[in-house]
Protein backbone atom coordinates (compact mmCIF):
# COMPACT_ATOMS: atom_id res chain seq x y z
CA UNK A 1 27.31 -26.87 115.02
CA UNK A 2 29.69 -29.02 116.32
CA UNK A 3 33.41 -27.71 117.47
CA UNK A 4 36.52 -29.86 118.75
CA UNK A 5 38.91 -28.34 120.68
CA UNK A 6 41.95 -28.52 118.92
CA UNK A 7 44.47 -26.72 121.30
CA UNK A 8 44.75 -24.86 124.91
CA UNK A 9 47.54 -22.23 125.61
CA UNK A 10 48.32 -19.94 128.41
CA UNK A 11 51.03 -17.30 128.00
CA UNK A 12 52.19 -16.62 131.23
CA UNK A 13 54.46 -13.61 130.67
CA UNK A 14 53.22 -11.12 128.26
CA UNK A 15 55.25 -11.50 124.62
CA UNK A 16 57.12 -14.75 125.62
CA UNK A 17 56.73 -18.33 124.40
CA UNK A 18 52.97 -20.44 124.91
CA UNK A 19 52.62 -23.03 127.03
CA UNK A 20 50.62 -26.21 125.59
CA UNK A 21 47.72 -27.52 128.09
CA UNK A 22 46.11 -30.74 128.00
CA UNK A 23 43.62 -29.17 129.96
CA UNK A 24 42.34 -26.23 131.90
CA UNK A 25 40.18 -24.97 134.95
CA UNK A 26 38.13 -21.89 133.83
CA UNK A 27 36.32 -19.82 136.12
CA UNK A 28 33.54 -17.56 135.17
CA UNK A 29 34.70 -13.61 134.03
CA UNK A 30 38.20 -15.26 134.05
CA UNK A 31 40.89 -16.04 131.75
CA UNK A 32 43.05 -19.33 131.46
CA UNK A 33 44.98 -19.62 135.16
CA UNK A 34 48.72 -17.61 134.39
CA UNK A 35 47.79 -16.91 131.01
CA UNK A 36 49.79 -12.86 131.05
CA UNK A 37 49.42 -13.43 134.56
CA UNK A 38 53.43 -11.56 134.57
CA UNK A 39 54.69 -8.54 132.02
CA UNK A 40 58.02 -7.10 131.89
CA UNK A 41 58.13 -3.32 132.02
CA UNK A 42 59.96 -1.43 129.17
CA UNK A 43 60.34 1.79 131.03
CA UNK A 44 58.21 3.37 133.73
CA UNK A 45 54.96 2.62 133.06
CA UNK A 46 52.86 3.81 135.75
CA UNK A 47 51.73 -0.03 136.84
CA UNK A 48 50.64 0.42 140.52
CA UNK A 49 50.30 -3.58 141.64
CA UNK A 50 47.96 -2.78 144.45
CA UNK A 51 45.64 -1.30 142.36
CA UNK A 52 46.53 -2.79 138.71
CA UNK A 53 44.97 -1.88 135.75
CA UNK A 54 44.81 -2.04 132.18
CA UNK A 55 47.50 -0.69 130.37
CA UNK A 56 48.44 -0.87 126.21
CA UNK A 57 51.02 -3.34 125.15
CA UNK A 58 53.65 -0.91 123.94
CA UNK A 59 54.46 -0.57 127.91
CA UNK A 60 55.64 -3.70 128.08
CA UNK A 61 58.25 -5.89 125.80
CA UNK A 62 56.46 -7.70 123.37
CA UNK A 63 56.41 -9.03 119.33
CA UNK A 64 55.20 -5.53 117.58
CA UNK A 65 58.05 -3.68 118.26
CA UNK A 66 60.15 -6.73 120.45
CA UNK A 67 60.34 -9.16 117.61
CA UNK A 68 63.88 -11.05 119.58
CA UNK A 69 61.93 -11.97 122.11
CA UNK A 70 60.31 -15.35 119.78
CA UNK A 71 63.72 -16.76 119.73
CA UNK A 72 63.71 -16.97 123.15
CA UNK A 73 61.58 -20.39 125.00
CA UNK A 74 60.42 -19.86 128.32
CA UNK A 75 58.93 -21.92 130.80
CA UNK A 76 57.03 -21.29 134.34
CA UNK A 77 56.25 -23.38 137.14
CA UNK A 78 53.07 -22.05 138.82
CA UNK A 79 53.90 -24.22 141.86
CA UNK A 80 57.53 -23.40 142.77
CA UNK A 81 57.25 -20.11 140.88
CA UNK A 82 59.83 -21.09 138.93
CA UNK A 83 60.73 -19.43 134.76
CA UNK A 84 63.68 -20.56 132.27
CA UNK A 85 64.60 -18.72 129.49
CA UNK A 86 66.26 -20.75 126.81
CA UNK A 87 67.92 -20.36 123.55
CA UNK A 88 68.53 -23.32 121.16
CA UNK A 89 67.95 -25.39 123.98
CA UNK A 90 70.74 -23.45 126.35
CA UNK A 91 69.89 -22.01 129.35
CA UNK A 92 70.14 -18.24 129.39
CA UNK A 93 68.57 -17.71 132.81
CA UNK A 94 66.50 -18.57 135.41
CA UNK A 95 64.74 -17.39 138.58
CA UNK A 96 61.72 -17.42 141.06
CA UNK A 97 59.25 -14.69 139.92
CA UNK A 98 57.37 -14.85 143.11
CA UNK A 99 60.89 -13.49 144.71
CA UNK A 100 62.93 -10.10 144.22
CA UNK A 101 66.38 -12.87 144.04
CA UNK A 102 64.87 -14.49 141.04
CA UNK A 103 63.03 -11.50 139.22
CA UNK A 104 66.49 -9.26 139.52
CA UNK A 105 68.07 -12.64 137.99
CA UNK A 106 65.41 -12.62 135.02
CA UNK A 107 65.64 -8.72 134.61
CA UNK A 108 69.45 -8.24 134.69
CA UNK A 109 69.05 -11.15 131.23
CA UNK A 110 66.78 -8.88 129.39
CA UNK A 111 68.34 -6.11 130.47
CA UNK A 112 71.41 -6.67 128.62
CA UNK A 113 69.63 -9.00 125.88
CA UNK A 114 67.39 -5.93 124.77
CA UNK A 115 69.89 -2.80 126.01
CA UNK A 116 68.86 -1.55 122.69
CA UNK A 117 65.66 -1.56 123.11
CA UNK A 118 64.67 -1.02 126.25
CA UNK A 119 63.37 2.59 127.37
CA UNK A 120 64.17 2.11 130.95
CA UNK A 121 65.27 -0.72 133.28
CA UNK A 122 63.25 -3.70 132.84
CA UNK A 123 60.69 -4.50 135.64
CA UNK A 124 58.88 -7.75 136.16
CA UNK A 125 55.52 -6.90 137.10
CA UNK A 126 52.00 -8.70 138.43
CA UNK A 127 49.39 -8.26 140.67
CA UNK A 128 46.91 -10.86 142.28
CA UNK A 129 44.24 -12.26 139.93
CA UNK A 130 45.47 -9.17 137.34
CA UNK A 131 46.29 -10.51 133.40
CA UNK A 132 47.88 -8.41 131.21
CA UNK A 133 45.94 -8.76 128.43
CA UNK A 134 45.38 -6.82 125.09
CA UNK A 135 42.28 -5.49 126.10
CA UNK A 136 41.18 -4.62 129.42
CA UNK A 137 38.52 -7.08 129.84
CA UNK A 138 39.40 -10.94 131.21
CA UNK A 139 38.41 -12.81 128.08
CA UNK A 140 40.18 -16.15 126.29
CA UNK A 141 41.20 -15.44 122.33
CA UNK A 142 39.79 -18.12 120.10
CA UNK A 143 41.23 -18.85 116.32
CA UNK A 144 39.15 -21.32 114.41
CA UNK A 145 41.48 -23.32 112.35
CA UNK A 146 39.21 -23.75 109.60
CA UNK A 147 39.52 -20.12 108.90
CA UNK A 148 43.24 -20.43 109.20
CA UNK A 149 43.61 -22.88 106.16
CA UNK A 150 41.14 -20.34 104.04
CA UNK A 151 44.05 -17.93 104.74
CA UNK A 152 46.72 -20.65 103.98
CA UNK A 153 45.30 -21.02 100.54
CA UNK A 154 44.84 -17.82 99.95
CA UNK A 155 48.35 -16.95 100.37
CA UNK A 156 50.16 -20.10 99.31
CA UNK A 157 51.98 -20.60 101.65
CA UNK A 158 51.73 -22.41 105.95
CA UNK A 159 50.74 -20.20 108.95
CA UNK A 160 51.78 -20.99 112.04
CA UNK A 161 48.76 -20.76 114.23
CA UNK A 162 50.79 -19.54 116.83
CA UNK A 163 51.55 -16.47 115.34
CA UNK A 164 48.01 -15.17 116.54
CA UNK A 165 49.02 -16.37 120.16
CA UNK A 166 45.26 -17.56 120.97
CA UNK A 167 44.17 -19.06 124.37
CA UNK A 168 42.00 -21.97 122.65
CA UNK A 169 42.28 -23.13 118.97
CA UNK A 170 39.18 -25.15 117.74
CA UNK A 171 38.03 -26.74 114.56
CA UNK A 172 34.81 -27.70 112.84
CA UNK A 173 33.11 -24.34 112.15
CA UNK A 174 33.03 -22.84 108.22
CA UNK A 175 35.72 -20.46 107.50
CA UNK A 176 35.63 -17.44 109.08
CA UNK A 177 32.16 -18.10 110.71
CA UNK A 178 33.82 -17.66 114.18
CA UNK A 179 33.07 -13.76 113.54
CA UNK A 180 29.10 -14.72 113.85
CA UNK A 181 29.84 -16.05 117.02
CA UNK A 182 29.92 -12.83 118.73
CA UNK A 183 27.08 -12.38 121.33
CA UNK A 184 26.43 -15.61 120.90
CA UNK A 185 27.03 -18.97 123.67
CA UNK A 186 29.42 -21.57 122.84
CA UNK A 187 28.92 -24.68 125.16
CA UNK A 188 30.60 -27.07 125.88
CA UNK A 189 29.28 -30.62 129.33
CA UNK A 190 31.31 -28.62 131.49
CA UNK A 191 32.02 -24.68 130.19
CA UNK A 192 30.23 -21.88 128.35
CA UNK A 193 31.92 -19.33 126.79
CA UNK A 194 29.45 -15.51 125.13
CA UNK A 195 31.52 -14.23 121.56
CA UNK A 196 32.73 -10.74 123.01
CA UNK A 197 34.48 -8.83 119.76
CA UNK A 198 36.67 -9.42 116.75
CA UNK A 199 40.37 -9.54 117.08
CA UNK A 200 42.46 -6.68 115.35
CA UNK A 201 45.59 -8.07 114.42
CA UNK A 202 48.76 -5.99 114.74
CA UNK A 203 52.29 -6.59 113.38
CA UNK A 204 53.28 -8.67 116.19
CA UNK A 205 51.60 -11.62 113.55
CA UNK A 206 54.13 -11.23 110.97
CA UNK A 207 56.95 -12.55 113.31
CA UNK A 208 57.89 -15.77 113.08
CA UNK A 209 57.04 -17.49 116.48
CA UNK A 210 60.29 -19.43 116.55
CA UNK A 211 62.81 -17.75 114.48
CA UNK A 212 61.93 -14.25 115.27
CA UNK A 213 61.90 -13.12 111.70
CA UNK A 214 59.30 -10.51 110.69
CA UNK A 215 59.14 -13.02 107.33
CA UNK A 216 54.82 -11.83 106.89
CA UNK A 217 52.42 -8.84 106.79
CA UNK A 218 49.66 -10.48 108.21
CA UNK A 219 47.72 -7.00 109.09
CA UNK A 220 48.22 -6.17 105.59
CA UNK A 221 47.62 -9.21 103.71
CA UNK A 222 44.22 -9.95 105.89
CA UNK A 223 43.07 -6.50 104.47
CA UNK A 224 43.88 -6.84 100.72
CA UNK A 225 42.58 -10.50 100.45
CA UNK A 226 39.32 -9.54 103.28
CA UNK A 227 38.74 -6.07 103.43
CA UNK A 228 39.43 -6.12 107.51
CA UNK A 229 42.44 -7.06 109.81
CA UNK A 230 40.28 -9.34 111.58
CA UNK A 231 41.71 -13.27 113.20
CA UNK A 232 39.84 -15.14 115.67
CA UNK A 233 37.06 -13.41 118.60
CA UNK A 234 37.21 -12.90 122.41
CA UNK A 235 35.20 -15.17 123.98
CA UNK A 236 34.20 -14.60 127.81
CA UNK A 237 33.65 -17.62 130.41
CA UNK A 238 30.00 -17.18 131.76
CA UNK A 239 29.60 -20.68 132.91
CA UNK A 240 33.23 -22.26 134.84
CA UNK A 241 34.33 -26.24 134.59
CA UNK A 242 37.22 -28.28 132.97
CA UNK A 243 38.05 -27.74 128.94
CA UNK A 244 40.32 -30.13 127.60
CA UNK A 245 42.19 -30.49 124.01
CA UNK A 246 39.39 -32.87 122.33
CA UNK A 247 36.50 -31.53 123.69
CA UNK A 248 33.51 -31.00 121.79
CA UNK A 249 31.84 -27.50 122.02
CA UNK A 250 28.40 -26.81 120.73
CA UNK A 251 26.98 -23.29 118.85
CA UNK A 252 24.02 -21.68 117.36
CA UNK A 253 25.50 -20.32 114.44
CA UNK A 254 22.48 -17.68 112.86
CA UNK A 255 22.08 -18.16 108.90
CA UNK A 256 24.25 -16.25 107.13
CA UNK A 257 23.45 -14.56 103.68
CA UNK A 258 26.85 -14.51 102.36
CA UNK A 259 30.23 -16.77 101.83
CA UNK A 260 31.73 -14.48 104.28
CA UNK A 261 30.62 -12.54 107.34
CA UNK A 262 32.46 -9.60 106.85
């Protein structure tokens, strides 16, 4: 089975705006390079930098419960450590992250963008090599496009893909027949990737990724018309090289016994 590449996106501060790649450097056991490489705190969460750790999303600001923050479009320099935040195209504020000048700069703009919102003051954090991902393992998120039009007819109505905020978006497998990929090796000339788990989708989905509207109910919809709240897998690196948008991947799908793995 045959699978383009259709898209590559880091994320590099947890709940802000994707970043489009042309192309990426993966690493085995890794994620995407500065893909939630940064979160911002929403009230003391316990994050200890020299010894990070996993910790659940509702510590940080984010779409469930943060839904503001998609009208906002960031950008990061991994080289200068530079992030903008912008809204409309107007700068709202800017600042080094790898300096306490530049993260004060970022936090005293959320701070009074969120004020009702926030449990605390607002902390940039990180840690070397740490992501803050939703689950604790370092994995990429993969949505299969194919499955996203089966949901686009279902409902009626476009889906931005972005809503599900995946690391790689391909094309070319059957509907839904990303779920079978689990434990199984997708392979690409220069990359492997082993199918770790099923994606539970939460409310952050029904926000619109550029208005900030909660216009859907993803969660709920994907259970009435499926039976599960289920979008795209996990997929883990085991073998490290360059991915690019337009890359062909390769997998052993299993035969299936029904329209619909589910």
């Amino acid at each position: 089975m045959e699978i383009r590449v259709a898209g590559l996106y880091r994320y590099p501060v947890k709940g802000f705006s994707p970043e489009a790649l042309d192309r990426t450097d993966l690493a085995p056991g890794m994620t995407v390079p500065w893909d939630r490489a940064f979160a911002v705190e929403n009230g003391a969460s316990g994050f200890d930098p020299a010894s990070p750790s996993y910790f659940p999303k509702i510590r940080f600001l984010m779409l469930m419960k943060n839904a503001g923050v998609a009208r906002l479009s960031t950008r990061f320099d991994p080289e200068s450590g530079h992030f903008t935040i912008l809204e409309d195209g107007v700068l709202q504020a800017e600042g080094r992250l790898d300096t306490p000048d530049g993260r004060a700069a970022i936090e005293t703009f959320l701070a009074g963008r969120f004020a009702d919102e926030l449990r605390g003051a607002p902390r940039i954090l990180a840690a070397p090599g740490h992501s803050f991902s939703d689950v604790a393992a370092k994995v990429l998120h993969l949505v299969n496009l194919d499955s996203l039009r089966d949901l686009e007819r279902q409902l009626g109505r476009p889906v931005d893909p972005l809503r599900f905020r995946a690391n790689l978006y391909v094309e070319g497998l059957p509907a839904w027949s990303e779920f079978d990929l689990v434990g199984r090796t997708i392979a690409g000339p220069g990359v492997a990737f082993e199918g770790v788990k099923r994606t539970e989708r939460c409310a952050a989905t029904n926000v619109d990724p550029t208005t900030g509207e909660r216009d859907m109910t993803l969660p709920r919809s994907l259970m009435g018309l499926y039976g599960h709240t289920d979008f795209g897998i996990y997929v883990r690196v085991t073998r490290g090289g360059a991915l690019s948008v337009g890359d062909r991947l390769a997998a052993d799908l299993p035969q299936r016994t029904g329209d619909l793995p589910f």
